[in-house]
N, C-alpha and C. Protein backbone atom coordinates (compact mmCIF):
# COMPACT_ATOMS: atom_id res chain seq x y z
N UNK A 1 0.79 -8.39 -4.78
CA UNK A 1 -0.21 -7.35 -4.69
C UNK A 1 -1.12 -7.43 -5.91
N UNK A 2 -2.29 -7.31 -6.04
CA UNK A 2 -3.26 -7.12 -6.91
C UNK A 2 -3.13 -5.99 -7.83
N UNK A 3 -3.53 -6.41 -9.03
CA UNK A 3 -3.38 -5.25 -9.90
C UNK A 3 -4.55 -4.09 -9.98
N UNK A 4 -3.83 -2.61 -9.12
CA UNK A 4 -4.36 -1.55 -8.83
C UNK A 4 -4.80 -0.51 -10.22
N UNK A 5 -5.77 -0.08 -10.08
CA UNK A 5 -5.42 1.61 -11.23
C UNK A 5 -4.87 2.04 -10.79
N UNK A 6 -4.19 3.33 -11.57
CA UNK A 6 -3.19 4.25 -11.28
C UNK A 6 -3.97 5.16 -10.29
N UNK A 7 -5.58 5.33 -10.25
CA UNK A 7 -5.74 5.98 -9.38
C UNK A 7 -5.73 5.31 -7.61
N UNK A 8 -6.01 4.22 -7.87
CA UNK A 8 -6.38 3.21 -6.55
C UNK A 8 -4.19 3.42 -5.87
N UNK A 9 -3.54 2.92 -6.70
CA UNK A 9 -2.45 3.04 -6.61
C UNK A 9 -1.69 3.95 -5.42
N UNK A 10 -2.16 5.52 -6.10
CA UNK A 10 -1.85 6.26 -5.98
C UNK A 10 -2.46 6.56 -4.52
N UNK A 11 -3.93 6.32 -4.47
CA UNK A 11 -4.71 6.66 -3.42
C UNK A 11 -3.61 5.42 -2.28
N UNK A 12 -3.18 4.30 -2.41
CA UNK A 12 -2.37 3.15 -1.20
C UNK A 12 -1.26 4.02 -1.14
N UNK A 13 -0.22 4.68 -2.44
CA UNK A 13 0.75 5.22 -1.88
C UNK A 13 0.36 6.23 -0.73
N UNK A 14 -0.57 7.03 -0.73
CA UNK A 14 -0.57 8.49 -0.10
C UNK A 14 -0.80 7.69 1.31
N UNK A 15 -1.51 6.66 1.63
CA UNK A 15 -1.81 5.57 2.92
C UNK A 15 -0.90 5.50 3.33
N UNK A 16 0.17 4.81 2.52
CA UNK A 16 1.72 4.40 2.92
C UNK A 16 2.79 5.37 3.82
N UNK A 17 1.92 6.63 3.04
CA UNK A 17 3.32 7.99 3.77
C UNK A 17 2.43 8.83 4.68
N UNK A 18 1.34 8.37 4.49
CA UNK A 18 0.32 8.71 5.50
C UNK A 18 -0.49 9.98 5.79
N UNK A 19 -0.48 10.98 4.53
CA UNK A 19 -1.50 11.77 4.27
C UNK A 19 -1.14 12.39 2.79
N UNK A 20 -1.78 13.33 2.09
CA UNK A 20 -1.96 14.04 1.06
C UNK A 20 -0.58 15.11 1.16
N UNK A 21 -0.41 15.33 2.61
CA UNK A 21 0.59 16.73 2.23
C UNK A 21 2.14 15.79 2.75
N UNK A 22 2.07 14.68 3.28
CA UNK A 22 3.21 13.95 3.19
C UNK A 22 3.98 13.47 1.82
N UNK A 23 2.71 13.23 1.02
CA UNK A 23 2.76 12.78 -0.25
C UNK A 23 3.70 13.89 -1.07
N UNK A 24 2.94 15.28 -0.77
CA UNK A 24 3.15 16.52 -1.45
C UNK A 24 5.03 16.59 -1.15
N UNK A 25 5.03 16.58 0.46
CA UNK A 25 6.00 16.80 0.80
C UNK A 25 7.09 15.64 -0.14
N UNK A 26 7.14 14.40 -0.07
CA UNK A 26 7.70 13.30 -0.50
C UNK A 26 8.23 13.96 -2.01
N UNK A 27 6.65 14.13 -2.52
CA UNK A 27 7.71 14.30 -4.46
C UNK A 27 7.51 16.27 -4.55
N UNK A 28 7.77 17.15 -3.69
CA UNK A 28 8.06 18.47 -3.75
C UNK A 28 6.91 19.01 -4.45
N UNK A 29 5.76 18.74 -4.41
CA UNK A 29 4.29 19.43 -4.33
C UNK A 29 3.43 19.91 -3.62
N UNK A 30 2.49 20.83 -3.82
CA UNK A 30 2.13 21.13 -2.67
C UNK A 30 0.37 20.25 -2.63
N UNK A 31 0.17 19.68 -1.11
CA UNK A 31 -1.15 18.93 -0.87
C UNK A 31 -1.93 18.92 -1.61
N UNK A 32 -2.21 20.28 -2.72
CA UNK A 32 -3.27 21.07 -3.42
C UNK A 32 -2.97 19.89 -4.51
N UNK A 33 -2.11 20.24 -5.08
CA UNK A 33 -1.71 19.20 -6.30
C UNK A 33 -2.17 17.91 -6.13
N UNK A 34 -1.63 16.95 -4.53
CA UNK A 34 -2.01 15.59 -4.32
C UNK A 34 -3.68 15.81 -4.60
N UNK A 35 -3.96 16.51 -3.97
CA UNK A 35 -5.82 16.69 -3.88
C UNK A 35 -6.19 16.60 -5.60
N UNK A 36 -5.85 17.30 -6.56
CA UNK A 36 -6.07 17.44 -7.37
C UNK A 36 -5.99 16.06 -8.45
N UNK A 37 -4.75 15.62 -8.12
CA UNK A 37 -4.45 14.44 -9.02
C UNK A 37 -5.34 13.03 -8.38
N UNK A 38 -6.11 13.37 -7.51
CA UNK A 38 -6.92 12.19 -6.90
C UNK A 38 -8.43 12.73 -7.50
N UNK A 39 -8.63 14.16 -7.05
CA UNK A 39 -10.21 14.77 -7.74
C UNK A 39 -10.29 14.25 -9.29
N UNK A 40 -9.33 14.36 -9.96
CA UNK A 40 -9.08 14.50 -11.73
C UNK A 40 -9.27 12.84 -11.90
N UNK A 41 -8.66 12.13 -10.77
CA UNK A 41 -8.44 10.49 -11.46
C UNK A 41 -7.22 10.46 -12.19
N UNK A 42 -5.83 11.41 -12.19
CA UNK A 42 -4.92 11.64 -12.36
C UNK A 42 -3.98 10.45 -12.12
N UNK A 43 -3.37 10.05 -13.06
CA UNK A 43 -1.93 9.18 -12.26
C UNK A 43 -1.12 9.93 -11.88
N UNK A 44 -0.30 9.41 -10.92
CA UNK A 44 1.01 10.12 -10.67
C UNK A 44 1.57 10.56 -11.80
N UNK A 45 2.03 11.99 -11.54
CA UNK A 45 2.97 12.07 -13.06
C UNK A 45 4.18 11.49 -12.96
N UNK A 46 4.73 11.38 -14.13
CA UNK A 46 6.07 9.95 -14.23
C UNK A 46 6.73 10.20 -13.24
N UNK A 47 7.47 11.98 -13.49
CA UNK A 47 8.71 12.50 -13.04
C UNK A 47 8.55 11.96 -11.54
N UNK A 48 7.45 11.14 -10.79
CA UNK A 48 7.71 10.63 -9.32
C UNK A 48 8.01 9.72 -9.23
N UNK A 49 6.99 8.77 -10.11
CA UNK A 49 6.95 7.54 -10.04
C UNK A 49 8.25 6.54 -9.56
N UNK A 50 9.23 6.60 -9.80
CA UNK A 50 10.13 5.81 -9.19
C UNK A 50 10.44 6.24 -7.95
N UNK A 51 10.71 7.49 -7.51
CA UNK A 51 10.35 8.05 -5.83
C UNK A 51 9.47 7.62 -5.31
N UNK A 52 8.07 7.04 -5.66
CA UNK A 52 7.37 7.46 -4.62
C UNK A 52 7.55 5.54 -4.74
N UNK A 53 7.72 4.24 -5.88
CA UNK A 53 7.52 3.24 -5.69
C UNK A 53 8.96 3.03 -4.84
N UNK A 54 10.00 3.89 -5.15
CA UNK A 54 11.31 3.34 -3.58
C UNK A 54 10.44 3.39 -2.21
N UNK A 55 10.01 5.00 -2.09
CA UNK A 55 9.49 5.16 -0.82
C UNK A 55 8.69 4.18 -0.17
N UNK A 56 7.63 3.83 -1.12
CA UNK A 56 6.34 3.15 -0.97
C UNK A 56 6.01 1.83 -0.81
N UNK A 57 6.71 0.86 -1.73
CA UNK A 57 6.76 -0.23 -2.35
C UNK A 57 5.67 -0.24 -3.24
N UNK A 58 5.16 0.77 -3.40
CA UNK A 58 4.16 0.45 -4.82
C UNK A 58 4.55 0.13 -6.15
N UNK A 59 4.82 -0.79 -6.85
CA UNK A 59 5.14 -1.21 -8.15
C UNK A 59 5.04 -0.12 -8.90
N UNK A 60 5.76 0.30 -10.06
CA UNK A 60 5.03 1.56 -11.27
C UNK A 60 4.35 0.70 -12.32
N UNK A 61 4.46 -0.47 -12.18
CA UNK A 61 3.64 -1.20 -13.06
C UNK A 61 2.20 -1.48 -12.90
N UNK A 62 1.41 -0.54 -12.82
CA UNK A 62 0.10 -0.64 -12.16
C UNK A 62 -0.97 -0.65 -13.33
């Protein structure tokens, strides 16, 4: 895989699980939050990051 930003990243994981409030649902947030951390240019915050790269196959090395 090509090396993503954390925002591009983030935007393939939410693809992967297949919307914003799946996402939410996945690491116990609500959609508002996913929305937010994509508006901001936000990375995932850590505390997911290994959840969402099991779920996903997205590397955390991004």
């Amino acid at each position: 895989m090509e090396q993503l930003s954390p925002t591009d990243a983030l935007r393939e994981a939410i693809s992967r699980v297949g919307s914003q409030s799946a996402m939410g649902r996945l690491v116990g947030v609500t959609q508002a939050a996913v929305w937010g951390w994509l508006k901001l240019n936000k990375p995932l915050p850590a505390e997911h990051v290994l959840l969402v790269e099991r779920e996903t196959g997205i590397p955390k090395e991004v």
